[in-house]
C-alpha atoms as a PDB file:
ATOM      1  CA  UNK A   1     391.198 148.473  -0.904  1.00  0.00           C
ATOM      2  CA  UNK A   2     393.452 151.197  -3.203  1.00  0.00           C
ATOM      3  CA  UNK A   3     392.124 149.068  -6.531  1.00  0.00           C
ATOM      4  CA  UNK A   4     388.756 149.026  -5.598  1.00  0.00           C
ATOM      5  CA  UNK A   5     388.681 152.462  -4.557  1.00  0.00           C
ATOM      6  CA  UNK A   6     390.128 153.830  -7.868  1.00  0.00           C
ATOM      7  CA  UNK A   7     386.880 151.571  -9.451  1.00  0.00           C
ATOM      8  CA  UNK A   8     384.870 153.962  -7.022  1.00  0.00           C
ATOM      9  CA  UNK A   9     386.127 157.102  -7.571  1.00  0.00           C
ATOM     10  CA  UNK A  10     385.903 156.189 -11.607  1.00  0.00           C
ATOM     11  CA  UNK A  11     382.256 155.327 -11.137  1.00  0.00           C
ATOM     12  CA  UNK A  12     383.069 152.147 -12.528  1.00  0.00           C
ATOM     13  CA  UNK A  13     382.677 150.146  -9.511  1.00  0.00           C
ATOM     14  CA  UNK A  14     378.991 149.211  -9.832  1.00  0.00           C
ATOM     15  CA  UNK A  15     379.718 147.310 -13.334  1.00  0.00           C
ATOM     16  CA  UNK A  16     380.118 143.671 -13.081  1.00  0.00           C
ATOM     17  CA  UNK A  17     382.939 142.637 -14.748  1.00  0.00           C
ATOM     18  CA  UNK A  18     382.468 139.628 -17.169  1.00  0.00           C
ATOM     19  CA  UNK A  19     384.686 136.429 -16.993  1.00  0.00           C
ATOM     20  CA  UNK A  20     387.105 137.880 -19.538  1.00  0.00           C
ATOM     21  CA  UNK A  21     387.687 141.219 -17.941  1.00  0.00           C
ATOM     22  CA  UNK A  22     388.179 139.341 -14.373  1.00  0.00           C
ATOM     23  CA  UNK A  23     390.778 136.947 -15.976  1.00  0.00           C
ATOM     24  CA  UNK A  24     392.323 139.704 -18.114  1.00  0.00           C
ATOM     25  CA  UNK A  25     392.696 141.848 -14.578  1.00  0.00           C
ATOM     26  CA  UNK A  26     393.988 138.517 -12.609  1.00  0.00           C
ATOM     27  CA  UNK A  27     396.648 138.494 -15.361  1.00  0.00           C
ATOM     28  CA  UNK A  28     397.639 141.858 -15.846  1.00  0.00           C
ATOM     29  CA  UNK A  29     397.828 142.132 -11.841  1.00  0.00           C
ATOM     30  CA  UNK A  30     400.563 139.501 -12.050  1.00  0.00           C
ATOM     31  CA  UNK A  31     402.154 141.560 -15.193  1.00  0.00           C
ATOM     32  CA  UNK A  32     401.924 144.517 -13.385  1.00  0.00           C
ATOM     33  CA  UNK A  33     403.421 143.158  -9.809  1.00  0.00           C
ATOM     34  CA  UNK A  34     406.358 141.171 -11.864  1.00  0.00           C
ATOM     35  CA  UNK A  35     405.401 138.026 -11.156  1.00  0.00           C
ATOM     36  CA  UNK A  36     405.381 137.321 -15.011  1.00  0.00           C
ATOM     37  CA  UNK A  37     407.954 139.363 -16.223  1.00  0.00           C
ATOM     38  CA  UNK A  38     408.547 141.423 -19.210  1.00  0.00           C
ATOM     39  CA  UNK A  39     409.987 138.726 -22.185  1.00  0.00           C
ATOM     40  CA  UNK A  40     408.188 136.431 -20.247  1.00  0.00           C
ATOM     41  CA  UNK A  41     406.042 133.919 -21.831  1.00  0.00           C
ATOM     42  CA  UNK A  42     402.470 133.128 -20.299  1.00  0.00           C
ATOM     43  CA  UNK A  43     401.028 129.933 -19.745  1.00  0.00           C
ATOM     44  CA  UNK A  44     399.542 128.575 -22.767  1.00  0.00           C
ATOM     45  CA  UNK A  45     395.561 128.465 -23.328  1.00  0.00           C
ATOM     46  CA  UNK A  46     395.381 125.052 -21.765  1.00  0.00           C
ATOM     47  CA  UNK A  47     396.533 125.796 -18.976  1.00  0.00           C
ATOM     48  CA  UNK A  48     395.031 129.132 -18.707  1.00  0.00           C
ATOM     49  CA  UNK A  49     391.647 127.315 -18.935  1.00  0.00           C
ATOM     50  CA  UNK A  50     392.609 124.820 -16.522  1.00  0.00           C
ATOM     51  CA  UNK A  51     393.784 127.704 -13.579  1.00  0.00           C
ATOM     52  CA  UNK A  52     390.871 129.715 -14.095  1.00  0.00           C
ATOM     53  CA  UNK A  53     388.270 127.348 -14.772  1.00  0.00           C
ATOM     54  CA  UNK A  54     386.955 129.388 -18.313  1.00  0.00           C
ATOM     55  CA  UNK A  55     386.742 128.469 -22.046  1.00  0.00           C
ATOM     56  CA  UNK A  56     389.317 129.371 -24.751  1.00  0.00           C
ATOM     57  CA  UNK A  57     386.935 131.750 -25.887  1.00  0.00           C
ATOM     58  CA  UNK A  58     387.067 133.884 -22.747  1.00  0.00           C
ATOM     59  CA  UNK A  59     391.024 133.048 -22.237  1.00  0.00           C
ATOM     60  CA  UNK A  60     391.339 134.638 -25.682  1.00  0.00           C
ATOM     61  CA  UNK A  61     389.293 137.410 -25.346  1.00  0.00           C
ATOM     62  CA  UNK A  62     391.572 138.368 -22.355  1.00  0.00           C
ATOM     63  CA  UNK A  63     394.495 137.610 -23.864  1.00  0.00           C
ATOM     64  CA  UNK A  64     392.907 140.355 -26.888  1.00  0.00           C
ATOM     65  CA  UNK A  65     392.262 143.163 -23.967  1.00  0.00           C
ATOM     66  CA  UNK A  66     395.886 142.715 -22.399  1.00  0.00           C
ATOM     67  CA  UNK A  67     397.050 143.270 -25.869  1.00  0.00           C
ATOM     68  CA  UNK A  68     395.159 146.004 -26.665  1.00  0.00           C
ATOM     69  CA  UNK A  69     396.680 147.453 -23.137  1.00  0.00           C
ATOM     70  CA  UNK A  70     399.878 147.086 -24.631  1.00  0.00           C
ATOM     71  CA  UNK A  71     400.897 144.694 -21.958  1.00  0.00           C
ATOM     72  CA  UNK A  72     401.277 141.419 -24.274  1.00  0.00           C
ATOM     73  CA  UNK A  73     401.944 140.227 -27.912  1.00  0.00           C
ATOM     74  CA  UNK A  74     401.042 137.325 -29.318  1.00  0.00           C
ATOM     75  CA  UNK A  75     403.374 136.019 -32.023  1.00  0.00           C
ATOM     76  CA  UNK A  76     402.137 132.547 -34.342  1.00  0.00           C
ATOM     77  CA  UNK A  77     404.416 129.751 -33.384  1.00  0.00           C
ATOM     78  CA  UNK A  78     406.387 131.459 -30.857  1.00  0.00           C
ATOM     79  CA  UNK A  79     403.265 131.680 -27.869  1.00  0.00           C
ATOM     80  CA  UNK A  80     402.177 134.856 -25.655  1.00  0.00           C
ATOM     81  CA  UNK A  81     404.744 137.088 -24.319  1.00  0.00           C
ATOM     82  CA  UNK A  82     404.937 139.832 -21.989  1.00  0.00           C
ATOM     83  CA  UNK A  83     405.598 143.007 -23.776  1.00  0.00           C
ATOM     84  CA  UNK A  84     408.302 145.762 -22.509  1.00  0.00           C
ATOM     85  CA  UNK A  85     406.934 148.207 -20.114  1.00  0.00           C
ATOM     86  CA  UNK A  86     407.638 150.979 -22.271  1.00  0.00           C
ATOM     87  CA  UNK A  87     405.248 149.480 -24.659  1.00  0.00           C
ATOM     88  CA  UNK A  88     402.578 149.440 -22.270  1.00  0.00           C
ATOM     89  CA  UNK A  89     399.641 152.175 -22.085  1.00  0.00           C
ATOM     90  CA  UNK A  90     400.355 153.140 -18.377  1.00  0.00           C
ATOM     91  CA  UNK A  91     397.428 155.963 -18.894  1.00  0.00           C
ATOM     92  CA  UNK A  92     394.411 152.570 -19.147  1.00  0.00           C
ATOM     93  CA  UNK A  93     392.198 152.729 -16.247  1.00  0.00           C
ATOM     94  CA  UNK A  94     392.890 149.132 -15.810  1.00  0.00           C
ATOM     95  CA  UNK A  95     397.002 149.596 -15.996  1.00  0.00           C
ATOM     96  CA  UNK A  96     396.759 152.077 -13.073  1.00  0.00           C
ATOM     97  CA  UNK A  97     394.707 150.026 -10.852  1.00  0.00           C
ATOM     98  CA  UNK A  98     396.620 147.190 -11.190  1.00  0.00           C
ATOM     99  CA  UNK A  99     399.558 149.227  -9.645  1.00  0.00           C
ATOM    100  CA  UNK A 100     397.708 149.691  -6.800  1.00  0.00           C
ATOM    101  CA  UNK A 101     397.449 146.221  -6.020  1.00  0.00           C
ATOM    102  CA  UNK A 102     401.351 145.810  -5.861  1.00  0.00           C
ATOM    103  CA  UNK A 103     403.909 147.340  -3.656  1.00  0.00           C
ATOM    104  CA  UNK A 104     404.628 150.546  -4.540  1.00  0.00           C
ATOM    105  CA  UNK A 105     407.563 151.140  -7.274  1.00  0.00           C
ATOM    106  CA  UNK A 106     409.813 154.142  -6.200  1.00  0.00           C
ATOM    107  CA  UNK A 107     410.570 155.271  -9.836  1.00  0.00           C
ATOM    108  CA  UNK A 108     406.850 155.182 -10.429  1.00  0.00           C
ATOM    109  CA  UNK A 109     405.180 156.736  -7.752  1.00  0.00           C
ATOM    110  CA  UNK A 110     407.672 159.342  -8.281  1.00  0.00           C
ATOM    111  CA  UNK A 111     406.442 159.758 -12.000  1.00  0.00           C
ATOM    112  CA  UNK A 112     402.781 160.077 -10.774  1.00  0.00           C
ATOM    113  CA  UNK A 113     403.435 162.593  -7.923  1.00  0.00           C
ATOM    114  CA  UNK A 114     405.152 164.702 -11.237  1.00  0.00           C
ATOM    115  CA  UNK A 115     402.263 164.479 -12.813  1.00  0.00           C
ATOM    116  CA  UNK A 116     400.053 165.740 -10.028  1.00  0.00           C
ATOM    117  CA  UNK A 117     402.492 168.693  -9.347  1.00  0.00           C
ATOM    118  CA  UNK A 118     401.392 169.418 -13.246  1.00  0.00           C
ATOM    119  CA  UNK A 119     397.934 169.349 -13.036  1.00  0.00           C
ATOM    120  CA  UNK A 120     396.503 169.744  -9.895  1.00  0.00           C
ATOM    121  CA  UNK A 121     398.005 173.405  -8.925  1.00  0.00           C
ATOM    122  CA  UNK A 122     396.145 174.425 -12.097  1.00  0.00           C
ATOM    123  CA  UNK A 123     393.476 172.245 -11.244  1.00  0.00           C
ATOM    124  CA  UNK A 124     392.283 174.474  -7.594  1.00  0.00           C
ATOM    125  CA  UNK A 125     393.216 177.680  -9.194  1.00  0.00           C
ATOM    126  CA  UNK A 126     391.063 177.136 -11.848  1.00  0.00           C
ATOM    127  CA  UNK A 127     388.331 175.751  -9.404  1.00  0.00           C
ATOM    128  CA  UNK A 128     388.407 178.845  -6.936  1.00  0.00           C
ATOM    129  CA  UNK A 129     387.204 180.660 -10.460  1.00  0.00           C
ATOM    130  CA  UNK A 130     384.446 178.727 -11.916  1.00  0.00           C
ATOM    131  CA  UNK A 131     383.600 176.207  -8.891  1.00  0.00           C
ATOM    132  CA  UNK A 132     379.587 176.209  -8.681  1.00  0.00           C
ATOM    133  CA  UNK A 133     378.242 176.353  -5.239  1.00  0.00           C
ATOM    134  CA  UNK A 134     377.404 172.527  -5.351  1.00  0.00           C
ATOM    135  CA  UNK A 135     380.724 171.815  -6.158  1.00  0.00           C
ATOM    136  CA  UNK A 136     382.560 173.863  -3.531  1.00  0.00           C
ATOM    137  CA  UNK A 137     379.708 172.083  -0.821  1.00  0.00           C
ATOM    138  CA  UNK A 138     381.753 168.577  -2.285  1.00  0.00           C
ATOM    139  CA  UNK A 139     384.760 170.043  -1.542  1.00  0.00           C
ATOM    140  CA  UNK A 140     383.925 171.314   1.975  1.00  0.00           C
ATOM    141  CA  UNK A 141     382.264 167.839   2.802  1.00  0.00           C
ATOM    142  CA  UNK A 142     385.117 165.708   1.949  1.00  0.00           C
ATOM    143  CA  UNK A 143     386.910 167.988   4.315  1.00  0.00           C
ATOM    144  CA  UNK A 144     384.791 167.461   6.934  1.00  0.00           C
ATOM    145  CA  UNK A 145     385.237 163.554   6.654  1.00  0.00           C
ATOM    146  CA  UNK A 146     389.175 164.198   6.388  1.00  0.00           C
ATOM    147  CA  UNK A 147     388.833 166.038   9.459  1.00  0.00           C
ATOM    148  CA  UNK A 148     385.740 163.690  11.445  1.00  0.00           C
ATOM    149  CA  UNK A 149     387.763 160.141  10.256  1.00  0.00           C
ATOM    150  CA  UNK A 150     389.093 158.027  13.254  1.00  0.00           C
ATOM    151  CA  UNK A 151     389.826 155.238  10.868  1.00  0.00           C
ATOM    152  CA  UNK A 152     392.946 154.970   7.764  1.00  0.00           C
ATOM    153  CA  UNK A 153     390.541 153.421   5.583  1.00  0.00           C
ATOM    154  CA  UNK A 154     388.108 156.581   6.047  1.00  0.00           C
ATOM    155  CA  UNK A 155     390.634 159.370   5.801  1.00  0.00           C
ATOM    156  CA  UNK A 156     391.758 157.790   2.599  1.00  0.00           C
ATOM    157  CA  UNK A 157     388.225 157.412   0.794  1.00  0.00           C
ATOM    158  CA  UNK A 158     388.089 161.202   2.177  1.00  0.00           C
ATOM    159  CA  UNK A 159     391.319 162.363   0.996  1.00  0.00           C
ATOM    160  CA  UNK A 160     390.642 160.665  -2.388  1.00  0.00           C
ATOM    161  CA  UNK A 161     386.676 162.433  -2.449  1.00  0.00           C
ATOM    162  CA  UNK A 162     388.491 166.016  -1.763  1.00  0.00           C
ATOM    163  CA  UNK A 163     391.167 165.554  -4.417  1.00  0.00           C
ATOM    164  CA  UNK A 164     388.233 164.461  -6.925  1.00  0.00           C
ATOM    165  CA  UNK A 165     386.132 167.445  -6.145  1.00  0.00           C
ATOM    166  CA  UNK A 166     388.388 169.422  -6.777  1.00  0.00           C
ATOM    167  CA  UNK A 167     389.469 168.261 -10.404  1.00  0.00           C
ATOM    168  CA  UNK A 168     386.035 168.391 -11.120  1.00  0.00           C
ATOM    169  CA  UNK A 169     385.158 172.004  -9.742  1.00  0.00           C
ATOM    170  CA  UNK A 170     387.943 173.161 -12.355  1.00  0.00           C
ATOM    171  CA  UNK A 171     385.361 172.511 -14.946  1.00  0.00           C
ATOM    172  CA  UNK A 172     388.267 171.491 -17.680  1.00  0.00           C
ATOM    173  CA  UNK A 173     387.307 168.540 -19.822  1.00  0.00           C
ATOM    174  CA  UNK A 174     390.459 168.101 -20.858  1.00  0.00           C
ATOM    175  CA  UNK A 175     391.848 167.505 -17.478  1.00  0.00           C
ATOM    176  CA  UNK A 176     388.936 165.243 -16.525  1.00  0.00           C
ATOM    177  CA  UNK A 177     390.544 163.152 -18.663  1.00  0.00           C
ATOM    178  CA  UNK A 178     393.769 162.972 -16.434  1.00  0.00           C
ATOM    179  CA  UNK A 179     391.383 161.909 -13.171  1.00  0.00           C
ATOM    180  CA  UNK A 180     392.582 158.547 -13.443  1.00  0.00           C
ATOM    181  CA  UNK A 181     396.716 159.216 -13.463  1.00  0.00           C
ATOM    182  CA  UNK A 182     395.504 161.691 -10.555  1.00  0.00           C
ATOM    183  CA  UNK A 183     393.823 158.998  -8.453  1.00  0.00           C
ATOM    184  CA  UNK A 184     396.419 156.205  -8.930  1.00  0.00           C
ATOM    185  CA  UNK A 185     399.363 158.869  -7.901  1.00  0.00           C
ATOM    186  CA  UNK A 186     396.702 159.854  -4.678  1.00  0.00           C
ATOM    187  CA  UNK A 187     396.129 156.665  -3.830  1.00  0.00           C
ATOM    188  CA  UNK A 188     399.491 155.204  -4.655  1.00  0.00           C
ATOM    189  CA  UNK A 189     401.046 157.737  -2.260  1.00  0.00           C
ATOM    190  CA  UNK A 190     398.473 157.796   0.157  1.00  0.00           C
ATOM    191  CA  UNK A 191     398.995 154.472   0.947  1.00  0.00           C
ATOM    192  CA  UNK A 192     402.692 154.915   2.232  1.00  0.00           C
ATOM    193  CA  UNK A 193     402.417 158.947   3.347  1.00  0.00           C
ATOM    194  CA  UNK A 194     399.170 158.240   5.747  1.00  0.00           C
ATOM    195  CA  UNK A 195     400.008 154.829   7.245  1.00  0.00           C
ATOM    196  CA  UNK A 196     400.240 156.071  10.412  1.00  0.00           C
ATOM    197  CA  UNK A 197     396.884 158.142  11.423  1.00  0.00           C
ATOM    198  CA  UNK A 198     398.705 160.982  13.609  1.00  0.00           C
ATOM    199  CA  UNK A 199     400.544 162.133   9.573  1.00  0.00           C
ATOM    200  CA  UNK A 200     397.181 163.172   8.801  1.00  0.00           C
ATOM    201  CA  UNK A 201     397.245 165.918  11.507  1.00  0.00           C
ATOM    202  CA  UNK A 202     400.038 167.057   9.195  1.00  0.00           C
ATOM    203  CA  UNK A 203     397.939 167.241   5.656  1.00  0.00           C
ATOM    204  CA  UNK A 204     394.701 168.162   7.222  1.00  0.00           C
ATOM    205  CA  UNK A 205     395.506 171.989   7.406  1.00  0.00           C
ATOM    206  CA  UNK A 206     396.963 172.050   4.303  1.00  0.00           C
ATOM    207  CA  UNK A 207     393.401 170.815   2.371  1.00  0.00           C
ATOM    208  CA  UNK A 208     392.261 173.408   4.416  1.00  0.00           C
ATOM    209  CA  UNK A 209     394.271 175.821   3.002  1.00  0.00           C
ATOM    210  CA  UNK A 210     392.810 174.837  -0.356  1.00  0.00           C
ATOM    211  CA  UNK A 211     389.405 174.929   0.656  1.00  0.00           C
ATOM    212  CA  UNK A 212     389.635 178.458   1.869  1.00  0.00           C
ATOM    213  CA  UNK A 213     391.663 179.901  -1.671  1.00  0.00           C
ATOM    214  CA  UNK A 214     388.704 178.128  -3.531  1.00  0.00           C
ATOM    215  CA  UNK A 215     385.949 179.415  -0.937  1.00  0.00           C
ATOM    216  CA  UNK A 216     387.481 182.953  -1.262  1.00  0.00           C
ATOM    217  CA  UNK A 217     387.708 182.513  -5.228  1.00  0.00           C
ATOM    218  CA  UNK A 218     391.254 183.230  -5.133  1.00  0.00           C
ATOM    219  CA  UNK A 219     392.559 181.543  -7.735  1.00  0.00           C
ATOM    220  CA  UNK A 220     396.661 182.430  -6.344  1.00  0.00           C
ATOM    221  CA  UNK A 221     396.313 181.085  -3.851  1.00  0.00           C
ATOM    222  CA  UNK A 222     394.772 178.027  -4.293  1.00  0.00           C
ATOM    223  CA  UNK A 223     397.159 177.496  -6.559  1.00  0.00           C
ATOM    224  CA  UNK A 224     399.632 178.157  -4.000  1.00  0.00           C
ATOM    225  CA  UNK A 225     398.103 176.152  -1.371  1.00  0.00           C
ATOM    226  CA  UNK A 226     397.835 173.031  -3.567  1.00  0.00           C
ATOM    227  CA  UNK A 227     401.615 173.239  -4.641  1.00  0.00           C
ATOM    228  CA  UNK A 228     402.243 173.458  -0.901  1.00  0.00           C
ATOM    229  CA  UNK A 229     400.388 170.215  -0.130  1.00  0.00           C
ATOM    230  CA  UNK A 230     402.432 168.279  -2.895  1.00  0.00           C
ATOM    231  CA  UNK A 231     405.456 169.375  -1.553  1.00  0.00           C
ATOM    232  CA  UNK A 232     404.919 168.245   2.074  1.00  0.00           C
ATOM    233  CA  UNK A 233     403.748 164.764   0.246  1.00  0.00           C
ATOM    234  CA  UNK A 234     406.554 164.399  -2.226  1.00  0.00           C
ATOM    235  CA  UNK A 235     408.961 165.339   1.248  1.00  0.00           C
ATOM    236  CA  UNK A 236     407.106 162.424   3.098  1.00  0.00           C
ATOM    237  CA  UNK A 237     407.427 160.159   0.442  1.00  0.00           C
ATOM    238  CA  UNK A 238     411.113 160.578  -0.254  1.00  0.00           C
ATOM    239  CA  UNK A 239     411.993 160.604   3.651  1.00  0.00           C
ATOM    240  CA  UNK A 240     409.218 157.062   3.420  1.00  0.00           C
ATOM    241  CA  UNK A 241     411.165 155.387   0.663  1.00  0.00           C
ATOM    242  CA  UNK A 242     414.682 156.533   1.905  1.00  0.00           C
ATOM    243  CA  UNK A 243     414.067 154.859   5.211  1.00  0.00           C
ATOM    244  CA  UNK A 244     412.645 151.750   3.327  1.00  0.00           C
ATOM    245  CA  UNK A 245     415.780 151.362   0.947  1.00  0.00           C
ATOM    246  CA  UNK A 246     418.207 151.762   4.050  1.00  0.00           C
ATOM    247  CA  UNK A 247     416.618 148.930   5.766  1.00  0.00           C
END
C-alpha cells in the first residue's frame, strides 16, 4: 500500500504507466530490495524479454530510465551492472517508492527521519504564518480522519494527508520540492511506528498540537510542536528497531 500511496500523495497515481516504466519499476524494486545486488550483473535482454513478456525496445528503454536513476551502467562487452548505491539518485520519485516496497533499512529510515527533523519544523512554523484559510481547513480535516480512523490503513492515508497539508500551507516552493523525501521518510516510518492501532493514541495529540500553533498563527510554536512529534517518532523507531535487532 506505502508505494502506491506515495503515487497518491504525488498526484501521480492516476497516470498509467507504460510497459517500460512498469518493467523499469519491477527492476529497480528488485535493485532497491537487494535482490540484484550492487556489482551485480542483470539478466541479459533475452532473457529480460522472455520474463516480462516485452520487446527489446521496451527492455532498453528501461534499462535507459534505471540508468538515468543512477541505479545501473551499461558497459559494451562487459553487459548491465548494478551501480553502487552511492551513485544512485536516492532524491527520484521512483527511487523512494521503491523503498517502500522493501523492508525497512535501519541506516536509511534513519537518514529520512533527519531529513524531516530539517524541514518540517520550518515547514508548520512557516505555515501558522502564511497558511490560507483553505489550507488550514486541509489541515484540520486530515485531523479529523487521524482522529475518526478505526482502521491502520486509514490512519496512515490520514497521517500522510496532514503531513502534506502542512508542507503545502508553508507556501515555500523550494521545499515543495522536498515533498517526496518527506513522504517516503512518513510513510517509511509510519509503517513500523503505527503497526499497532492503540500507538496512534500516542501521536494523535501531538498533530493536534500542530494544528492549534498553525490555527493560532503562532509560528513558535508550531515549530515547537512539530519538533516534538519527530522526537516521540524517532524514540519509537529506535526502541522498534532495537527490539527487532535483539531478536
Amino acid at each position: 500500500m506505502s508505494e502506491l500511496l506515495y503515487y497518491d500523495l504525488k498526484d501521480t497515481a492516476g497516470v498509467v504507466p507504460s510497459l517500460s516504466t512498469q518493467v523499469c519499476r519491477e527492476l529497480g524494486r528488485r535493485i532497491v530490495g537487494g535482490v540484484v545486488r550492487e556489482g551485480d550483473l542483470i539478466d541479459d535482454e533475452n532473457k529480460l524479454c522472455e520474463r516480462f513478456g516485452v520487446s527489446k525496445s521496451v527492455v532498453r528503454e528501461a534499462v535507459k530510465l534505471l540508468v538515468a536513476k543512477g541505479l545501473l551502467e551499461v558497459k559494451r562487452g562487459s553487459g548491465t551492472r548494478v551501480r553502487r548505491r552511492a551513485s544512485w539518485n536516492l532524491l527520484d520519485d521512483d527511487v523512494l517508492a521503491w523503498h517502500l516496497s522493501v523492508e525497512p533499512r535501519p541506516s536509511f529510515l534513519n537518514q529520512l527521519l533527519d531529513v524531516r527533523q530539517v524541514f518540517e519544523p520550518s515547514a508548520a512554523a512557516w505555515a501558522a504564518k502564511s497558511a490560507t484559510k483553505v489550507q488550514i481547513d486541509e489541515i484540520r480535516a486530515a485531523q479529523q480522519k487521524m482522529e475518526s480512523a478505526s482502521e491502520i490503513q486509514d490512519y496512515v492515508v490520514a497521517d500522510a494527508l496532514f503531513h502534506r497539508a502542512v508542507l503545502r500551507a508553508a507556501n515555500n516552493e523550494v521545499l515543495m520540492a522536498m515533498e517526496g523525501v518527506i513522504f517516503s521518510a512518513l510513510l517509511s516510518s509510519i509503517r513500523l511506528t503505527n503497526a499497532d492501532p492503540r500507538d496512534n493514541k500516542r501521536s494523535v495529540p501531538l498533530h493536534q498540537k500542530v494544528l492549534a500553533a498553525i490555527e493560532a498563527q503562532d509560528a513558535a510554536a508550531a515549530e515547537a510542536a512539530m519538533k516534538e512529534h519527530l522526537e516521540d517518532t524517532r524514540e519509537r523507531l529506535a526502541h522498534i528497531m532495537s527490539g527487532a535487532s535483539g531478536k
